[in-house]
C-alpha atoms as a PDB file:
ATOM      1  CA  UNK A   1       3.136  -0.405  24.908  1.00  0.00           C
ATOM      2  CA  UNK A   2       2.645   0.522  20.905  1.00  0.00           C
ATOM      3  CA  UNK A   3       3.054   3.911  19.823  1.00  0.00           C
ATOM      4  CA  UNK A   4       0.920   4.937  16.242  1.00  0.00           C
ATOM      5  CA  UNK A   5       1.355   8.229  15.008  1.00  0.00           C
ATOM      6  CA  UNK A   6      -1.449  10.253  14.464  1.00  0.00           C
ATOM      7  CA  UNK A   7       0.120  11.616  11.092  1.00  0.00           C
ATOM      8  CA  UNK A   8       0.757   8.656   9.449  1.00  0.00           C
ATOM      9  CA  UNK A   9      -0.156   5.860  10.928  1.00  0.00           C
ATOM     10  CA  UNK A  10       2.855   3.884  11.484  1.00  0.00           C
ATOM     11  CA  UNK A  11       3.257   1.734  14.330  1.00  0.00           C
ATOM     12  CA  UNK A  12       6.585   1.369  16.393  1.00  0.00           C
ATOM     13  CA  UNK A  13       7.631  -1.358  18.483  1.00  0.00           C
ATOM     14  CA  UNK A  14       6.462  -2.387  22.429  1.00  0.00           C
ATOM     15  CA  UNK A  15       8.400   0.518  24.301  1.00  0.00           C
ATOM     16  CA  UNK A  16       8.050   1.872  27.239  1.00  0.00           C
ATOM     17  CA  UNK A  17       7.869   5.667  25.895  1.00  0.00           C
ATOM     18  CA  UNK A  18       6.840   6.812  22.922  1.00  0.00           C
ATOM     19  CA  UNK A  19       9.927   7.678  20.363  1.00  0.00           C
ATOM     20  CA  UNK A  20      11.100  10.753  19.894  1.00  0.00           C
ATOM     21  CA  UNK A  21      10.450  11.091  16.286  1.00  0.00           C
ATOM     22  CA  UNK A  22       8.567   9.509  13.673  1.00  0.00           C
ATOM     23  CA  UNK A  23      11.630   8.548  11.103  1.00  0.00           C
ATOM     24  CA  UNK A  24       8.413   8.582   8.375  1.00  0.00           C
ATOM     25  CA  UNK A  25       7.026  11.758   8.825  1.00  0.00           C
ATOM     26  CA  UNK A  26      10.420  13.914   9.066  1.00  0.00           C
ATOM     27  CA  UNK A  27      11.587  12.470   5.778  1.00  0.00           C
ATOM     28  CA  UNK A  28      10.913  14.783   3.240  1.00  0.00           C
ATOM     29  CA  UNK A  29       8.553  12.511   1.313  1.00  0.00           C
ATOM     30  CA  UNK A  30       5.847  13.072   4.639  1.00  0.00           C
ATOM     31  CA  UNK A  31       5.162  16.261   7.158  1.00  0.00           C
ATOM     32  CA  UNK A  32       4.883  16.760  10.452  1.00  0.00           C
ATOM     33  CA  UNK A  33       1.559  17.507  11.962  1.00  0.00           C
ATOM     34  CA  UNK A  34       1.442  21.007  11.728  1.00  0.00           C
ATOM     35  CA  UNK A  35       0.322  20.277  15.865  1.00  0.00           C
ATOM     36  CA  UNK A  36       3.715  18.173  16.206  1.00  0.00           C
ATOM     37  CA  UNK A  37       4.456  15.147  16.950  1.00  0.00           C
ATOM     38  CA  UNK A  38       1.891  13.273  18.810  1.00  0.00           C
ATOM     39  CA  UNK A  39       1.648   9.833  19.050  1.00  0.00           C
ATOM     40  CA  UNK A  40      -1.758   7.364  19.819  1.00  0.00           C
ATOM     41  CA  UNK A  41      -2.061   3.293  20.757  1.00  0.00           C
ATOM     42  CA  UNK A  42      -3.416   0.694  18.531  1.00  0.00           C
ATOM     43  CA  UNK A  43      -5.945   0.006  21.818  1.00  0.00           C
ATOM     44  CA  UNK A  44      -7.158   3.571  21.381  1.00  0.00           C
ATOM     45  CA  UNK A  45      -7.699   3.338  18.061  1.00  0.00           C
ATOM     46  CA  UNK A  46      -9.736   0.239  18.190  1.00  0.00           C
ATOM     47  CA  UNK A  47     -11.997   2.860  20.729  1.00  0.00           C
ATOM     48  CA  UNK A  48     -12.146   5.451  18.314  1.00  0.00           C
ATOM     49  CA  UNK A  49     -12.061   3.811  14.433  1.00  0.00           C
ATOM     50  CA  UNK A  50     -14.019   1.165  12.815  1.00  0.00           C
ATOM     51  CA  UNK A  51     -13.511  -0.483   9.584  1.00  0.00           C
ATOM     52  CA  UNK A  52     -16.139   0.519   6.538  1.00  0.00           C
ATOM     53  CA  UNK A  53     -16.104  -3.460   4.779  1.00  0.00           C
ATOM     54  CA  UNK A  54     -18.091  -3.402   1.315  1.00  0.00           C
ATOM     55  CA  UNK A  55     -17.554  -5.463  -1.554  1.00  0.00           C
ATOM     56  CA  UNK A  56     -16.103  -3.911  -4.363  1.00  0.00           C
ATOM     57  CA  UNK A  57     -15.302  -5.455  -8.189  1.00  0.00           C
ATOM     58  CA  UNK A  58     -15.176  -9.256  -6.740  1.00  0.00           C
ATOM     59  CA  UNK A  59     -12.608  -7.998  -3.387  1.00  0.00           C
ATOM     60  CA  UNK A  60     -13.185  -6.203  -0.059  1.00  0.00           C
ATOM     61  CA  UNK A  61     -12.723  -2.756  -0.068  1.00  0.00           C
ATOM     62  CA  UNK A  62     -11.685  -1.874   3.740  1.00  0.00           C
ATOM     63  CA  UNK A  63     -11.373   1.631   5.139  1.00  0.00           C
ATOM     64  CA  UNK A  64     -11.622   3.305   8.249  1.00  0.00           C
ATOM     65  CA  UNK A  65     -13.922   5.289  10.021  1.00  0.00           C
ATOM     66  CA  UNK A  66     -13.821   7.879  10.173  1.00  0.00           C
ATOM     67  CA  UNK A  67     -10.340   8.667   7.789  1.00  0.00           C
ATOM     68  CA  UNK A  68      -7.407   8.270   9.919  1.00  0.00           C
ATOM     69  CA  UNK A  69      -3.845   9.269   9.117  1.00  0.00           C
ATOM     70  CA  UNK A  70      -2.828   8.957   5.463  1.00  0.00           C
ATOM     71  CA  UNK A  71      -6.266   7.536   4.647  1.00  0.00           C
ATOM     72  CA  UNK A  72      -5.421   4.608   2.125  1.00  0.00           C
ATOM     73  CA  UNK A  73      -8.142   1.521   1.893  1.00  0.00           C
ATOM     74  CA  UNK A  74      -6.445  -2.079   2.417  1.00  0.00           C
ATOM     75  CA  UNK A  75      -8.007  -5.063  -0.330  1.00  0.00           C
ATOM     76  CA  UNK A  76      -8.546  -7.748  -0.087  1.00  0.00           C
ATOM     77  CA  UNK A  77      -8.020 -10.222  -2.837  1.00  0.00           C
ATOM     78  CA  UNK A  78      -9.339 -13.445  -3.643  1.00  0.00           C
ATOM     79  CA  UNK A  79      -6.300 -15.153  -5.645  1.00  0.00           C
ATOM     80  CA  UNK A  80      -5.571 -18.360  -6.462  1.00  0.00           C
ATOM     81  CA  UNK A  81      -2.876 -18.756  -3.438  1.00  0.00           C
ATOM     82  CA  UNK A  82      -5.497 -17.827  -1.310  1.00  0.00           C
ATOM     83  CA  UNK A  83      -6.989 -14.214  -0.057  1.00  0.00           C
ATOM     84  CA  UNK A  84      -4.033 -11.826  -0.089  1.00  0.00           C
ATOM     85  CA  UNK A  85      -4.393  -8.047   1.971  1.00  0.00           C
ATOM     86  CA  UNK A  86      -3.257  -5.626  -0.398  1.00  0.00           C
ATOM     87  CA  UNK A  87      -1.522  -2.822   2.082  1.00  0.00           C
ATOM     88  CA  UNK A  88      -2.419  -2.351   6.128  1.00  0.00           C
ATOM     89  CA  UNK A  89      -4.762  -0.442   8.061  1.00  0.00           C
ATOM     90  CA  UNK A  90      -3.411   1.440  10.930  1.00  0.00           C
ATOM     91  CA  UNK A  91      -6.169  -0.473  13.445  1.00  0.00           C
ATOM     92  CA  UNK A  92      -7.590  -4.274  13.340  1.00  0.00           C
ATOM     93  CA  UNK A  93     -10.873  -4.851  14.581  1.00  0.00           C
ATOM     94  CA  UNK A  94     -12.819  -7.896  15.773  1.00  0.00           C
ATOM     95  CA  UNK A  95     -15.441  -7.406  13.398  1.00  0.00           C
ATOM     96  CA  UNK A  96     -13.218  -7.061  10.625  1.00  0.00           C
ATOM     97  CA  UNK A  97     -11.123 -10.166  11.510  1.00  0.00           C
ATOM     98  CA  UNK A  98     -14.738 -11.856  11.602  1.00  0.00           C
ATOM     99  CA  UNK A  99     -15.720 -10.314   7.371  1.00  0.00           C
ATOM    100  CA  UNK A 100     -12.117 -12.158   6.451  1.00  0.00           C
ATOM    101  CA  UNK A 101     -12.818 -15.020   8.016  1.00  0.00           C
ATOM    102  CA  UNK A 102     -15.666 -16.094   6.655  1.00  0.00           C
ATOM    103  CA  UNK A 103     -14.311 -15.060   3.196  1.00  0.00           C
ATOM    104  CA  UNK A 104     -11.959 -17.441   3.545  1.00  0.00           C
ATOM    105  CA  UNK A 105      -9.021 -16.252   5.917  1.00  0.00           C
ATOM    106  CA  UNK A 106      -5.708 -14.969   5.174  1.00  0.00           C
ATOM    107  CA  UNK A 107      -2.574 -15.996   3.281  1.00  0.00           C
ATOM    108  CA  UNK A 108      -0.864 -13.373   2.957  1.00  0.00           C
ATOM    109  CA  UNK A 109       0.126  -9.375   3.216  1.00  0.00           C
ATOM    110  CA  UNK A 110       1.829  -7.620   0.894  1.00  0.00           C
ATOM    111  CA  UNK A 111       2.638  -3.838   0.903  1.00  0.00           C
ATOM    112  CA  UNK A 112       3.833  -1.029  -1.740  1.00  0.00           C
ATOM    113  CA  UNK A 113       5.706   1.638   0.708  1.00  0.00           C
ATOM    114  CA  UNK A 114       6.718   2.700   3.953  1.00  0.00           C
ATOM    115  CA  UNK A 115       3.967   5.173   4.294  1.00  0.00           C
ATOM    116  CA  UNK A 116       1.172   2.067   4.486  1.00  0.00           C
ATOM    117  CA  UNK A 117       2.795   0.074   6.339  1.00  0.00           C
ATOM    118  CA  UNK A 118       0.909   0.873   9.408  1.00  0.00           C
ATOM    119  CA  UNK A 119      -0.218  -1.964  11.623  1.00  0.00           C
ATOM    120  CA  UNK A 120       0.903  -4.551   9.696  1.00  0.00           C
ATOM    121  CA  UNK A 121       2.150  -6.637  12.431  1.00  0.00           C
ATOM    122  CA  UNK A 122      -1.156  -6.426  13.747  1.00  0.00           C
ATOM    123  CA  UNK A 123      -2.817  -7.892  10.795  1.00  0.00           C
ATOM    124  CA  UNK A 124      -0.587 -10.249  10.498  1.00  0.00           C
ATOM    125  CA  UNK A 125      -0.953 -11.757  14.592  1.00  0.00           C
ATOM    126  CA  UNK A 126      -4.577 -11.528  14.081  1.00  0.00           C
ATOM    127  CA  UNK A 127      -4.538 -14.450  11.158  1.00  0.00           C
ATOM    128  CA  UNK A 128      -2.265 -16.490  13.154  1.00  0.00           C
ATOM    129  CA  UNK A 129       0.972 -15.160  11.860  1.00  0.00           C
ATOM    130  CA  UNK A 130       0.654 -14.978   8.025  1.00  0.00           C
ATOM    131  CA  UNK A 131       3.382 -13.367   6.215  1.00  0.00           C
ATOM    132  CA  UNK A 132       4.115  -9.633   5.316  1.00  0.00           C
ATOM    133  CA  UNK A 133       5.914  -9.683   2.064  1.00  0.00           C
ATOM    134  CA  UNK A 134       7.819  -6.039   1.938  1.00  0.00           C
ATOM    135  CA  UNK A 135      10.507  -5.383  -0.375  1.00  0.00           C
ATOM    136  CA  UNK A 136      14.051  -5.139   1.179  1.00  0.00           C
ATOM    137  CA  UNK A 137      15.156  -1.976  -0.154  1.00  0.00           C
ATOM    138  CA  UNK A 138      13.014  -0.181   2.495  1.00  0.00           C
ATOM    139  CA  UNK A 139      13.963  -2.309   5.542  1.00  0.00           C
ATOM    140  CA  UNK A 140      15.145   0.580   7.501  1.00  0.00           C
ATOM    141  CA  UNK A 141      12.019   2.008   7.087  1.00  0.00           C
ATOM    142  CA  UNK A 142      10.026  -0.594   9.308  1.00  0.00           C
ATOM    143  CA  UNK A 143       9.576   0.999  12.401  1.00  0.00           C
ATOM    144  CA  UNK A 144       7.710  -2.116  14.227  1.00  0.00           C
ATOM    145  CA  UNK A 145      10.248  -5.019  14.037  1.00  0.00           C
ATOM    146  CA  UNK A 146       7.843  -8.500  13.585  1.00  0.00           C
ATOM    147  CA  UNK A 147       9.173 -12.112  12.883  1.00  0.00           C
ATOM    148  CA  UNK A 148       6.554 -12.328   9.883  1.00  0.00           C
ATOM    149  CA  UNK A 149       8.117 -10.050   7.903  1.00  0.00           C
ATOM    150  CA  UNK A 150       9.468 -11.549   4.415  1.00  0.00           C
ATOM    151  CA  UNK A 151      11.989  -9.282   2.952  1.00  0.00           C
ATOM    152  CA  UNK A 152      12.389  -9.889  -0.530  1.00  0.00           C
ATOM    153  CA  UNK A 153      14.414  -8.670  -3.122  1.00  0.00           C
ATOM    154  CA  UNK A 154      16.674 -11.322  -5.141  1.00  0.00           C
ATOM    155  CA  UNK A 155      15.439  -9.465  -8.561  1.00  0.00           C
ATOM    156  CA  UNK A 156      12.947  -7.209  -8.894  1.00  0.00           C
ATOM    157  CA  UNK A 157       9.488  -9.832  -9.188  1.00  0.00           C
ATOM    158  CA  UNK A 158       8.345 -11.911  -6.403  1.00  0.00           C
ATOM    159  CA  UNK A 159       5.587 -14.505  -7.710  1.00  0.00           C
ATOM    160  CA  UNK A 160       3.113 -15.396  -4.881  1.00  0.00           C
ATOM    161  CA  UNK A 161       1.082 -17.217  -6.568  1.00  0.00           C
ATOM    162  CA  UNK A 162      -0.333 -18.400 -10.189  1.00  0.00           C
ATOM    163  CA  UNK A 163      -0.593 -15.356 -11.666  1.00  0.00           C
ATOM    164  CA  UNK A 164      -0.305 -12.790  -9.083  1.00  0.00           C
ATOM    165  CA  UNK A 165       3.398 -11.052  -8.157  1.00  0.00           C
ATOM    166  CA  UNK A 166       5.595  -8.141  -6.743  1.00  0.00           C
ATOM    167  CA  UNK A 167       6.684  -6.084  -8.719  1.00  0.00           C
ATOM    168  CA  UNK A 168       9.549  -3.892  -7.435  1.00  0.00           C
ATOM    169  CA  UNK A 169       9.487  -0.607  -8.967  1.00  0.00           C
ATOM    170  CA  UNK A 170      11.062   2.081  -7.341  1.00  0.00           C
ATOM    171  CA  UNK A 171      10.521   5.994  -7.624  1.00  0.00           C
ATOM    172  CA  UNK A 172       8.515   7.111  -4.659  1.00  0.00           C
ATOM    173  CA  UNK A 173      10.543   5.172  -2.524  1.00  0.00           C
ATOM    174  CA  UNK A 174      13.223   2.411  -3.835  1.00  0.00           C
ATOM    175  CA  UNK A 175      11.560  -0.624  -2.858  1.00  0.00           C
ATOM    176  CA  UNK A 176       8.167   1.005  -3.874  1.00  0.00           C
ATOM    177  CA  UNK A 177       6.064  -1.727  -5.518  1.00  0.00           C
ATOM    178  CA  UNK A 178       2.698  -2.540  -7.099  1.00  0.00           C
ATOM    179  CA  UNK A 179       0.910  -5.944  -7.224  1.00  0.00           C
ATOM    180  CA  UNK A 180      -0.141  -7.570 -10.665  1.00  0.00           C
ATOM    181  CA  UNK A 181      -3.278  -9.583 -10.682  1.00  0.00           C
ATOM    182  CA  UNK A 182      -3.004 -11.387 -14.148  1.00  0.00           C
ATOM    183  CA  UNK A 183      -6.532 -12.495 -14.089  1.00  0.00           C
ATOM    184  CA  UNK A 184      -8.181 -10.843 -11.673  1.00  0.00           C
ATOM    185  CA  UNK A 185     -10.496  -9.307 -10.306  1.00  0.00           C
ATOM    186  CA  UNK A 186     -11.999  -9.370 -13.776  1.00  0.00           C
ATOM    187  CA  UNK A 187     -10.499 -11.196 -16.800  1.00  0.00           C
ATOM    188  CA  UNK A 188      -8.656  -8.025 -18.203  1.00  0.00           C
ATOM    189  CA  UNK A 189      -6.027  -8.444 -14.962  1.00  0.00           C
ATOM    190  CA  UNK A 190      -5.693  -5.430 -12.754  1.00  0.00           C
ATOM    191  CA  UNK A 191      -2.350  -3.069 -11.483  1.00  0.00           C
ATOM    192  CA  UNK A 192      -2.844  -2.415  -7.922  1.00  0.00           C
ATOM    193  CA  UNK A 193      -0.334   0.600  -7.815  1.00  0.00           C
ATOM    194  CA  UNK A 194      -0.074   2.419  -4.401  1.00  0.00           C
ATOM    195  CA  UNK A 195       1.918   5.438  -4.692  1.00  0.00           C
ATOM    196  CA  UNK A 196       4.354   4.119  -7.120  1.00  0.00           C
ATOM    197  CA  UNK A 197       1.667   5.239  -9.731  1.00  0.00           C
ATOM    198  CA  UNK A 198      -0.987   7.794  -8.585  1.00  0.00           C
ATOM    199  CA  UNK A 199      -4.431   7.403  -9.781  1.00  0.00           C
ATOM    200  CA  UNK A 200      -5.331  11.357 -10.528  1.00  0.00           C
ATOM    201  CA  UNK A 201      -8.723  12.637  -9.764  1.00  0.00           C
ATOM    202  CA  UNK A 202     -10.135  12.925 -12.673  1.00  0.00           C
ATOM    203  CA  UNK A 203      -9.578   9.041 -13.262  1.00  0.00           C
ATOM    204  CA  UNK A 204      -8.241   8.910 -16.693  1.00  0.00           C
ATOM    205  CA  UNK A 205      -4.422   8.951 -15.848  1.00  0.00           C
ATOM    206  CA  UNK A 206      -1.902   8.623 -13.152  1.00  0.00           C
ATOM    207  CA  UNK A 207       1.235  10.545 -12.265  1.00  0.00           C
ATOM    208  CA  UNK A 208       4.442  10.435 -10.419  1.00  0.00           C
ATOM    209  CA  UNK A 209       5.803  12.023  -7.653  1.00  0.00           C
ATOM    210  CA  UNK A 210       8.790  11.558  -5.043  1.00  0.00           C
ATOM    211  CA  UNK A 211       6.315  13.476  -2.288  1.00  0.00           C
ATOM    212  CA  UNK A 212       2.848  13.946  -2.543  1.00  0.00           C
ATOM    213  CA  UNK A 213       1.950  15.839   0.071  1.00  0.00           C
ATOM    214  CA  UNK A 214       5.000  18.606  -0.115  1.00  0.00           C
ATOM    215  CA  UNK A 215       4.696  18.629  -4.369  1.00  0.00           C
ATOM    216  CA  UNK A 216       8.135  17.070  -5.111  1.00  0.00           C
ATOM    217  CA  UNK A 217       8.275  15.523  -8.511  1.00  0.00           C
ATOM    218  CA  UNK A 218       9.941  12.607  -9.608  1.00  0.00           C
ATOM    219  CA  UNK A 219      12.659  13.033 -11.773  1.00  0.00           C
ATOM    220  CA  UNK A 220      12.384  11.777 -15.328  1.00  0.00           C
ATOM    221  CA  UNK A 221      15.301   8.573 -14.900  1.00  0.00           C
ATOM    222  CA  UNK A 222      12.856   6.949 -12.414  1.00  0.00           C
ATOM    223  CA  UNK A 223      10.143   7.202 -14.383  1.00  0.00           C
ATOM    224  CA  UNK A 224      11.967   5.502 -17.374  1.00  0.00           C
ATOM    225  CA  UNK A 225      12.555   3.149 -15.103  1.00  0.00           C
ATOM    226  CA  UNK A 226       9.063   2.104 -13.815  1.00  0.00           C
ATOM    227  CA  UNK A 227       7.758   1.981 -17.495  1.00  0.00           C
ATOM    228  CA  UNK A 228      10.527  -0.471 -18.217  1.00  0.00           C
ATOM    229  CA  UNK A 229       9.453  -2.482 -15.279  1.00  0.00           C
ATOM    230  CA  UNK A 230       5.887  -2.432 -16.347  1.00  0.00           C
ATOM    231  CA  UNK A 231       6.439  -3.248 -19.730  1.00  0.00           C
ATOM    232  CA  UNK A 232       4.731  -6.446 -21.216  1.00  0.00           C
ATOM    233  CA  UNK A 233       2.145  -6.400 -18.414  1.00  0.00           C
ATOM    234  CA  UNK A 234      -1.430  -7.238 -19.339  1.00  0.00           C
ATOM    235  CA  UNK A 235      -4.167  -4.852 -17.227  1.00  0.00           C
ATOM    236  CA  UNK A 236      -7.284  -3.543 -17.559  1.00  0.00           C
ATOM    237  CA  UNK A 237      -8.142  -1.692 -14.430  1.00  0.00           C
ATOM    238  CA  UNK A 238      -5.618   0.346 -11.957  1.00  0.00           C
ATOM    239  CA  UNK A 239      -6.229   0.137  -8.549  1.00  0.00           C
ATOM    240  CA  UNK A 240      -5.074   3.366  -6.306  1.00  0.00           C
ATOM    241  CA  UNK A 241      -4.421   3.371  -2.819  1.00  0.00           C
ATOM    242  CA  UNK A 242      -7.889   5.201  -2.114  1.00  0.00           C
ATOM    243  CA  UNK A 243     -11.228   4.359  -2.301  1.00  0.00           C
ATOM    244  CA  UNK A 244     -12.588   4.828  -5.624  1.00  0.00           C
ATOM    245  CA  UNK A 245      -9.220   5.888  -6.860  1.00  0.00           C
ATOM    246  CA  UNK A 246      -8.925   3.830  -9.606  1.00  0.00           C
ATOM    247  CA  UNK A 247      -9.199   3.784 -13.388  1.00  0.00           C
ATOM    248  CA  UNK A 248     -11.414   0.968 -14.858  1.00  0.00           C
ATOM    249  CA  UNK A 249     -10.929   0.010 -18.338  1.00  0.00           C
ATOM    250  CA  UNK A 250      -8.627   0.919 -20.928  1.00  0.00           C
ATOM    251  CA  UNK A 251      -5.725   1.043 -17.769  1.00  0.00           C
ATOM    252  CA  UNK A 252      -2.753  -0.372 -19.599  1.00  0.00           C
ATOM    253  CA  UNK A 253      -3.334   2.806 -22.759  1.00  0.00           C
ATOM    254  CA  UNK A 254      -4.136   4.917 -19.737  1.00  0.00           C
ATOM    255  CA  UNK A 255      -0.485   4.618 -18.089  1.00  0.00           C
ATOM    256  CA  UNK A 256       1.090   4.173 -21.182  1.00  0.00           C
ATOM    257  CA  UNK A 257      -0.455   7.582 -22.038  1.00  0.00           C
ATOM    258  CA  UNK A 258       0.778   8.954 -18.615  1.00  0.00           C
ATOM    259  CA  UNK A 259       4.181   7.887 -19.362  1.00  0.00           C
ATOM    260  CA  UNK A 260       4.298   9.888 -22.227  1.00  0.00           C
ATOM    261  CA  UNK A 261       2.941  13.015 -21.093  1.00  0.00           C
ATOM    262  CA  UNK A 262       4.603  13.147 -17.945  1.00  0.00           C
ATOM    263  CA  UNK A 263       8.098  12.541 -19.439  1.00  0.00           C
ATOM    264  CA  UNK A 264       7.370  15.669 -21.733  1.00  0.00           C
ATOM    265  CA  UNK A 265       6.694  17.485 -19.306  1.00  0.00           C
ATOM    266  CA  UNK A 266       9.953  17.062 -17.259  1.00  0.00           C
ATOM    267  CA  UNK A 267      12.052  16.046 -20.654  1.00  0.00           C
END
C-alpha cells in the first residue's frame, strides 16, 4: 500500500510496510511529530479530508479540510498552455477531480519544494497522467517514485508556456522554485513563491528562511542569489503557499523592499 505521513504529508511508494523514517521530516529544514513518526494512507485520507474549492482572483484556490499536515493550498491556474496545478495536496478527491474538470482539465503540475510535494503522483493519475515538472536538484528528495515526473534543470528557467515559467531559485532548498505568471491572473503578472519567498503576516513583505518551522535563517549569499534570479521580472501580486497569504499590489517594490531589509539585517 501508500504510506503519507501525518507530519508532512509526503507520500512514499506502494510497500508493503510503512518506512522507517520520513527522509523529509528528519532533515533539519522539518520536525518530527512531537508524537513520532506515524504514518496514514491516501484511502484514509480521502475518509477523513475534503477539499475547500472557491474561486479566488480568476484561479481555484484548493485546500483541505480540515488543515492537514503542512497546510499549503494547491492553484489552479488558467494559462495559456492550459490549466496548470500550482503545488499538490496530500489527498485527491472525486469531487475535486469533478471542479477541474469542468474548468477545463489538467495540463500540467508544477511544484516549488520537497515539503509540497505530497500526493503528487496522485494528482497526476487522476488527469490521465499529466506531467509533474520538479526541478532536478531535489530528486533525492521524491519519496514516491512516478513515471510522470519531469526533472528539469538544463539552466535555471523552464518556459511552459507563453508567458508562464520555472524559475529555479534556490535557498530553502536548492531546487526551490517559484512560478511567474507574466500576465496573469490580472494584467500586472503575479510571483507564485512557495517557500522560496515567504509571504509574512502582516502582508506587506516576505522573508527568507532555510527552516521555518525550527527558525533557521538563510544566510545572506542565497539571498543575493534569489534577487539576482528575480531580477527583470514584471509582478504585481505574490502568491504564498497559504490561503490568503499573499501580497496584492505593489509586489515587485514589496520584495525588492524585503531584499533590502533582510540583507541588513544579516549584512
Amino acid at each position: 500500500m501508500d504510506f503519507i505521513c501525518e507530519t508532512c504529508g509526503t507520500q512514499y511508494g506502494q510497500i508493503a510496510a510503512p518506512p522507517d523514517r520520513c527522509m523529509i521530516c528528519e532533515d533539519e529544514r522539518q520536525y518530527v511529530g512531537w508524537d513520532g513518526q506515524r504514518w496514514t494512507s491516501h484511502k484514509s485520507l480521502q475518509q477523513r479530508l475534503s477539499i475547500r474549492i472557491e474561486p479566488y482572483r480568476g484561479m481555484m484556490a484548493l485546500t483541505t479540510q480540515p488543515a492537514f499536515a503542512i497546510g499549503q493550498r494547491a492553484l489552479l491556474l488558467p494559462t495559456a498552455a492550459g490549466n496548470v496545478l500550482w503545488e499538490a495536496l496530500p489527498v485527491v478527491t472525486d469531487d475535486a477531480v469533478a471542479r477541474i474538470r469542468e474548468a477545463g482539465g489538467l495540463a500540467m503540475i508544477a511544484i516549488s519544494h520537497p515539503h509540497f510535494y505530497s500526493a503528487m503522483a496522485e494528482w497526476s493519475a487522476a488527469f490521465g497522467n499529466v506531467p509533474i515538472y520538479l526541478n532536478a536538484a531535489d530528486r533525492d528528495w521524491v519519496g514516491r517514485r512516478d513515471a510522470n515526473i519531469v526533472y528539469w534543470g538544463e539552466g535555471d528557467r523552464l518556459v511552459l508556456g507563453e508567458g508562464i515559467s520555472l524559475i529555479r531559485c534556490g535557498g530553502h532548498f536548492d531546487g526551490s522554485t517559484i512560478l511567474h505568471w507574466a500576465d496573469g491572473p490580472t494584467a500586472g503578472g503575479a510571483l507564485f513563491s512557495g517557500d522560496t519567498l515567504q509571504v509574512t503576516q502582516d502582508r506587506r513583505r516576505v522573508s527568507f528562511m532555510y527552516s521555518y518551522p525550527n527558525l533557521i535563517p538563510l544566510d545572506r549569499r542565497s539571498v543575493e542569489v534569489i534577487r539576482q534570479r528575480l531580477s527583470g521580472l514584471r509582478f504585481d501580486d505574490v502568491y504564498g503557499y497559504a490561503r490568503e497569504r499573499d501580497i496584492i499590489g505593489d509586489g515587485r517594490a514589496a520584495v525588492d523592499r524585503s531584499f533590502g531589509s533582510y540583507l541588513d539585517v544579516v549584512g
